[in-house]
Protein backbone atom coordinates (compact mmCIF):
# COMPACT_ATOMS: atom_id res chain seq x y z
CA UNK A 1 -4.78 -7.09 21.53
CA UNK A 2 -2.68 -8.69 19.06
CA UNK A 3 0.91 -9.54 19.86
CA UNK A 4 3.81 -10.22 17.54
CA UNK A 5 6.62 -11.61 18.44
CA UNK A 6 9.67 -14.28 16.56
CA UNK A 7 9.36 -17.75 16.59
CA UNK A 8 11.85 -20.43 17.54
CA UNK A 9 10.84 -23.98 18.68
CA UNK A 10 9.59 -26.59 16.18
CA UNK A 11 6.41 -26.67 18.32
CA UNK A 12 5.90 -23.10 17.57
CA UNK A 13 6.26 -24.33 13.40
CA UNK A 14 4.19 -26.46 13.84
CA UNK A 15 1.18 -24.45 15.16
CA UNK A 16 2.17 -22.17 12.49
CA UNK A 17 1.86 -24.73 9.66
CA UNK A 18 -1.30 -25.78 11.25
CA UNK A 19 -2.30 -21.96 10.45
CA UNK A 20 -1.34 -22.13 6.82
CA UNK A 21 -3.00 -25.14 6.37
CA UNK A 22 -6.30 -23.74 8.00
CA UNK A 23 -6.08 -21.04 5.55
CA UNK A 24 -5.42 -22.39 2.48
CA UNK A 25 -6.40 -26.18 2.80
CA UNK A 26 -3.30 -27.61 0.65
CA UNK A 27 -3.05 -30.95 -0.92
CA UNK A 28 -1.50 -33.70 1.14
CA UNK A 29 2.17 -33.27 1.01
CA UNK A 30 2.22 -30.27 -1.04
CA UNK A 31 2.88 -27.36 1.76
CA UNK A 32 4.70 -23.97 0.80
CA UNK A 33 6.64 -24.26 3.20
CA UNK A 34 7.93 -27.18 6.26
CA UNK A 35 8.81 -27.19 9.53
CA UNK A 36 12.01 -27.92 8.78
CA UNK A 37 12.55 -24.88 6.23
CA UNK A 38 10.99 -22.80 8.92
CA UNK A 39 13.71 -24.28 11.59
CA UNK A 40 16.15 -23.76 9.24
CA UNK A 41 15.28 -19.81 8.31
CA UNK A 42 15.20 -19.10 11.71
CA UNK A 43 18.33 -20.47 12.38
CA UNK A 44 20.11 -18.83 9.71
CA UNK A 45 18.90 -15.66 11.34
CA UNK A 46 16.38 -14.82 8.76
CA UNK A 47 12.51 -13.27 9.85
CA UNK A 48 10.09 -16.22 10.77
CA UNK A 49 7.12 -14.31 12.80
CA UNK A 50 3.83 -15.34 14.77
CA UNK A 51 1.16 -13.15 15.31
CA UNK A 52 -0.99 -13.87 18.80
CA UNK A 53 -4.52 -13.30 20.66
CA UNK A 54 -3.40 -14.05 23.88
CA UNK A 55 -1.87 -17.80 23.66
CA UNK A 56 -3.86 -18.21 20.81
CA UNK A 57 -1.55 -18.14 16.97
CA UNK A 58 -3.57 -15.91 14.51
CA UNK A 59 -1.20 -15.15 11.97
CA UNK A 60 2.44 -15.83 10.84
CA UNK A 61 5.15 -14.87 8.17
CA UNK A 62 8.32 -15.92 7.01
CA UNK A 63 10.79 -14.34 5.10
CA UNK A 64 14.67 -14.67 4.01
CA UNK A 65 17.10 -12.07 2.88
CA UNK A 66 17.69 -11.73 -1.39
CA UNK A 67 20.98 -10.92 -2.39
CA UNK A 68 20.58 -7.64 -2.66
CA UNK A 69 20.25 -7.45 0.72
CA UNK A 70 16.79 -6.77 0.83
CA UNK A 71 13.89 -9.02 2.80
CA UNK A 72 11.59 -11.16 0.45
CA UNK A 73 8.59 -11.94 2.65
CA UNK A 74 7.78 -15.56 1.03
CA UNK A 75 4.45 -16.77 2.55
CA UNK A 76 2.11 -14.46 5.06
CA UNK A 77 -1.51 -15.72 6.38
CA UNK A 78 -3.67 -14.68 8.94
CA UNK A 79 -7.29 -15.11 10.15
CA UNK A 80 -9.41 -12.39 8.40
CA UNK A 81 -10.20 -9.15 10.53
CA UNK A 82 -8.54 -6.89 13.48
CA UNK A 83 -6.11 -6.01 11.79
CA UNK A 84 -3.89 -9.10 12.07
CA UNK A 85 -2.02 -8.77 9.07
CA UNK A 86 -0.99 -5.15 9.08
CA UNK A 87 0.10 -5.64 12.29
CA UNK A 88 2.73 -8.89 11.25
CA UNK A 89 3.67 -6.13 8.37
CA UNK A 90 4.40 -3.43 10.71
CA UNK A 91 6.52 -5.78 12.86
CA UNK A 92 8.10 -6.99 10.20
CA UNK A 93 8.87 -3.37 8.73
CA UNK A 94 10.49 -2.30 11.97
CA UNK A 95 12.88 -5.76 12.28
CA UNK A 96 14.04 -4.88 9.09
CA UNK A 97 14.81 -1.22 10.01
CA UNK A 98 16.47 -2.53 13.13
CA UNK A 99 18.97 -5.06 10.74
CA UNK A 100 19.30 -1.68 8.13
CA UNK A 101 17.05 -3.91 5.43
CA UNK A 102 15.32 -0.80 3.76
CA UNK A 103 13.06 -2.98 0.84
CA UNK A 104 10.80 -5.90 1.43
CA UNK A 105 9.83 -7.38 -1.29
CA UNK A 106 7.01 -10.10 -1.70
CA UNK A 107 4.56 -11.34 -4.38
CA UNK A 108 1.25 -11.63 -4.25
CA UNK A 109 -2.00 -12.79 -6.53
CA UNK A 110 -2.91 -9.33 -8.95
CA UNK A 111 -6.38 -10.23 -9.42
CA UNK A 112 -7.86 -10.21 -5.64
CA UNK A 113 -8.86 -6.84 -4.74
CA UNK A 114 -8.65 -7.08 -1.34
CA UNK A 115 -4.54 -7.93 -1.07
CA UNK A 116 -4.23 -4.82 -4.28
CA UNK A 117 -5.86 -2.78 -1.20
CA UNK A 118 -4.00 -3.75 1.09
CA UNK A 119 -0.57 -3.69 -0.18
CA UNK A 120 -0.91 -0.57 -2.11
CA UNK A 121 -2.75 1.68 -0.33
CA UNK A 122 -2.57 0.48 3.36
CA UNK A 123 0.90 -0.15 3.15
CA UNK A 124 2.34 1.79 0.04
CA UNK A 125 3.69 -1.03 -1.55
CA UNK A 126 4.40 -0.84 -5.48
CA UNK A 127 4.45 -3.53 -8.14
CA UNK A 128 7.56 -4.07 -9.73
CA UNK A 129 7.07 -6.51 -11.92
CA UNK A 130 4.67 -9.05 -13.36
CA UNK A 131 5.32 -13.10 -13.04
CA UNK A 132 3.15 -15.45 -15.57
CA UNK A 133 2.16 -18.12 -13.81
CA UNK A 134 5.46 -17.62 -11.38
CA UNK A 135 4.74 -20.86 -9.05
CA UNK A 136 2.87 -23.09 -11.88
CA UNK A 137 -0.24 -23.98 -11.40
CA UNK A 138 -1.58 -24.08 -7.85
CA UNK A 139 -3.89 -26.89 -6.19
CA UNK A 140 -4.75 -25.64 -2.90
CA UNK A 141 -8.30 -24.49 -2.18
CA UNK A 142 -8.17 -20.96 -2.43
CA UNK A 143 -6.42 -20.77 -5.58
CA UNK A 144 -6.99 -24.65 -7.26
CA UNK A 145 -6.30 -25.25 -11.34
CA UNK A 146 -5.44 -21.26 -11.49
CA UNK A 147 -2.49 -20.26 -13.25
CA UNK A 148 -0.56 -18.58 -10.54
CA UNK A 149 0.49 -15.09 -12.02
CA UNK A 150 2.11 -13.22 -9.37
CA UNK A 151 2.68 -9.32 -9.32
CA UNK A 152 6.22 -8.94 -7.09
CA UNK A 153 5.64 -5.88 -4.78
CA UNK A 154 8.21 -3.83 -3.53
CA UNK A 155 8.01 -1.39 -0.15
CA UNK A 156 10.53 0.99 0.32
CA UNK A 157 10.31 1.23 4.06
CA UNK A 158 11.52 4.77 4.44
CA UNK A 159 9.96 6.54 1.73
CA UNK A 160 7.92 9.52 2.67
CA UNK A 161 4.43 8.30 1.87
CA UNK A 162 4.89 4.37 3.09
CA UNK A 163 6.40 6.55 6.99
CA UNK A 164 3.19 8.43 6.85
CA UNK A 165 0.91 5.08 6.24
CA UNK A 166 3.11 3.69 8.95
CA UNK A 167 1.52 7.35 11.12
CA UNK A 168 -1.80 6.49 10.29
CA UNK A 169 -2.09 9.69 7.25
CA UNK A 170 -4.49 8.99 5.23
CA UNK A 171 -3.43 7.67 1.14
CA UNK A 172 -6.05 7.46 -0.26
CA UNK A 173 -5.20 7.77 -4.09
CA UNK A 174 -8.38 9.80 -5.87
CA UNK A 175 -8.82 8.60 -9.88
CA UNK A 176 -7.16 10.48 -11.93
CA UNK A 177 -9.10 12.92 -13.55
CA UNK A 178 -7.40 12.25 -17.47
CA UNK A 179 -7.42 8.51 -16.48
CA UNK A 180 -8.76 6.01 -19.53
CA UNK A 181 -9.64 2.84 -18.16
CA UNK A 182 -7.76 0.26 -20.06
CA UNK A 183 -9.60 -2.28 -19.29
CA UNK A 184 -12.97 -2.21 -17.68
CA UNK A 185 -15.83 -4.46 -15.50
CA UNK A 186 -19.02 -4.76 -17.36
CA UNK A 187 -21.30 -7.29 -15.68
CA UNK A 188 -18.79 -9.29 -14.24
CA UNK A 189 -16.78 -9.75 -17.74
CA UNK A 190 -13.52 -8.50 -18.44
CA UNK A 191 -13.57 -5.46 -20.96
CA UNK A 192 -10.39 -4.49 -23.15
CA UNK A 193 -10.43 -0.64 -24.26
CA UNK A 194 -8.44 1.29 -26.39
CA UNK A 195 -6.88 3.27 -23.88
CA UNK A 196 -3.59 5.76 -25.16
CA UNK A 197 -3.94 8.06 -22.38
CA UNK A 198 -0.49 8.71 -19.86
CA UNK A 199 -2.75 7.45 -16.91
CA UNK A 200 -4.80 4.12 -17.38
CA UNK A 201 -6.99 2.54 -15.37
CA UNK A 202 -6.70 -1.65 -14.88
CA UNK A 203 -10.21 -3.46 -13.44
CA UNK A 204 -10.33 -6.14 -11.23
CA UNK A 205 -13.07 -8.49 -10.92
CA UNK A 206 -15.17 -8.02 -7.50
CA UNK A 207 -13.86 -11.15 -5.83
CA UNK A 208 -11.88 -13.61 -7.58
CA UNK A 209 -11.94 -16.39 -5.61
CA UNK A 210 -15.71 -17.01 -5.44
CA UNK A 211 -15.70 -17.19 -9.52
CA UNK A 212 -13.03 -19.36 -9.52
CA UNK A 213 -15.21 -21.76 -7.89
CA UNK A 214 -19.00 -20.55 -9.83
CA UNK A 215 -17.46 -19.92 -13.23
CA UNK A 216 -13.87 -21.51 -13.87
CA UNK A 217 -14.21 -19.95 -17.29
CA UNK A 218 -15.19 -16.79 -16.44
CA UNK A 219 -12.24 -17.00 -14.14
CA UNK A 220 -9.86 -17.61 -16.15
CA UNK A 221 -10.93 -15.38 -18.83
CA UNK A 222 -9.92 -12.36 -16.29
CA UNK A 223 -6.05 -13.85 -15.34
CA UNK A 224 -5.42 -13.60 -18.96
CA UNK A 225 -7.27 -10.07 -19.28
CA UNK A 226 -5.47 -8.83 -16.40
CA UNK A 227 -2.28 -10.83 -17.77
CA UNK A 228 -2.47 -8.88 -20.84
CA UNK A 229 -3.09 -5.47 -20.13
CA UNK A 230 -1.69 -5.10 -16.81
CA UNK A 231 1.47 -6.98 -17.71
CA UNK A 232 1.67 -5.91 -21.57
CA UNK A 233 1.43 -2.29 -19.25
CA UNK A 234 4.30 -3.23 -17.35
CA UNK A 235 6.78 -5.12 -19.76
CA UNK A 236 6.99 -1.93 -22.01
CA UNK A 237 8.03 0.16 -18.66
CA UNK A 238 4.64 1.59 -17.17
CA UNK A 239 4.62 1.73 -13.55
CA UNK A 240 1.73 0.99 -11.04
CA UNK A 241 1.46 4.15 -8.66
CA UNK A 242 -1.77 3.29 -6.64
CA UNK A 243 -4.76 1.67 -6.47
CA UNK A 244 -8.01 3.58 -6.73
CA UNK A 245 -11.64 3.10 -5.35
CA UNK A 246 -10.43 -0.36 -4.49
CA UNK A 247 -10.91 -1.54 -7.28
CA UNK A 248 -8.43 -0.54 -10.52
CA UNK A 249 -4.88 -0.34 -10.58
CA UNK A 250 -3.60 3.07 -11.61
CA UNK A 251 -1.04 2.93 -14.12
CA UNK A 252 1.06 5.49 -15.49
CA UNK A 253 3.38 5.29 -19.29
């Protein structure tokens, strides 16, 4: 069973920097995020989390609070499977509650499928905006030479279909019917359409972070696809209301 619970003591930063680095293999020196700045945020009474097997840390988070008063969840990782990082989102959903935070907000890569998934239809997260290349270019090993465009997500924590996520209920968000899919997957390549409908559809390739490493090119040729459409989408006031068949992001004029 997996346990969540704050964290503390530098020795508990440091197992969870030990995490981070298992996960995303950085470049020497060249962390997201240090012990001290962990120390610090916890200190300052802001959200640093661990997630735990028994003794054993499996996941952690850190977060700080915006000036808006909301909670922007900065860096999240887990191992893959059981569930480990819904569960550090739940916790961190209901220590927000407890403080009266109602928003979390957090940004996250909009070409893996997976985290669109996970954010938007486990959770009920929506995209609010769309950040070119937000943190420059990146040089750890999940997301090396990639321009690091970021969508910023933002979950309203009491709205009525995020509460019944939060029950377990079923979200699963159908494709629209009078949907035009603005741009499409043929054979791995990105596809722009002409699409003038009210409700578009935005592809995604199938897994991101395998191409990056077999075809750079091909790689890159998607961030700016997705860049284009799904942020030209955005910029003139579209809004992303789901994410369908796990694999296109629904958007609506």
């Amino acid at each position: 069973m997996i346990a969540v619970r704050e964290l503390h003591e530098v020795a508990e930063f440091e197992r969870l920097l030990a995490l981070y680095e298992d996960i995303w293999h950085f470049e020497p020196g060249d962390p997201p995020i240090t012990i001290e700045l962990l120390r610090a945020l916890s200190h300052a009474g802001n959200y640093v989390a661990g997630a735990y097997d028994g003794e054993r840390l499996v996941g952690g988070s850190a977060a700080f609070f915006a000036a808006d008063g909301s909670l922007h969840s900065h860096i999240t990782g887990s191992a893959a499977g059981r569930g480990i990082g819904l569960e550090l989102k739940l916790h961190q959903r209901r220590w927000a509650l407890e403080r009266d935070v109602r928003r979390i907000t957090w940004t996250y890569d909009p070409l893996v499928r997976r985290n669109a998934h996970f954010n938007l239809a486990k959770l009920g997260a929506r995209p609010q905006e769309y950040l070119p290349c937000f943190y420059g270019v990146m040089n750890d090993a999940i997301n090396h030479g990639d321009e690091s465009d970021r969508l910023l997500a933002s979950w309203q924590l009491t709205a009525p279909h995020v509460e019944a996520l939060v029950r377990g209920e079923p979200h699963d968000v159908p494709r629209p019917p009078d949907a035009a899919v603005a741009l499409a997957d043929e054979d791995g390549r990105p596809v722009t359409c002409r699409a003038d409908a009210a409700t578009v559809l935005v592809a995604l390739p199938a897994d991101i972070e395998a191409l990056r490493r077999a075809d750079p090119g091909m790689a890159k040729a998607w961030r700016h696809a997705v860049r284009d459409v799904l942020g030209g989408l955005m910029a003139d006031g579209a809004a992303v209301t789901g994410f369908c068949e796990k694999s296109f992001y629904v958007v609506e004029r």
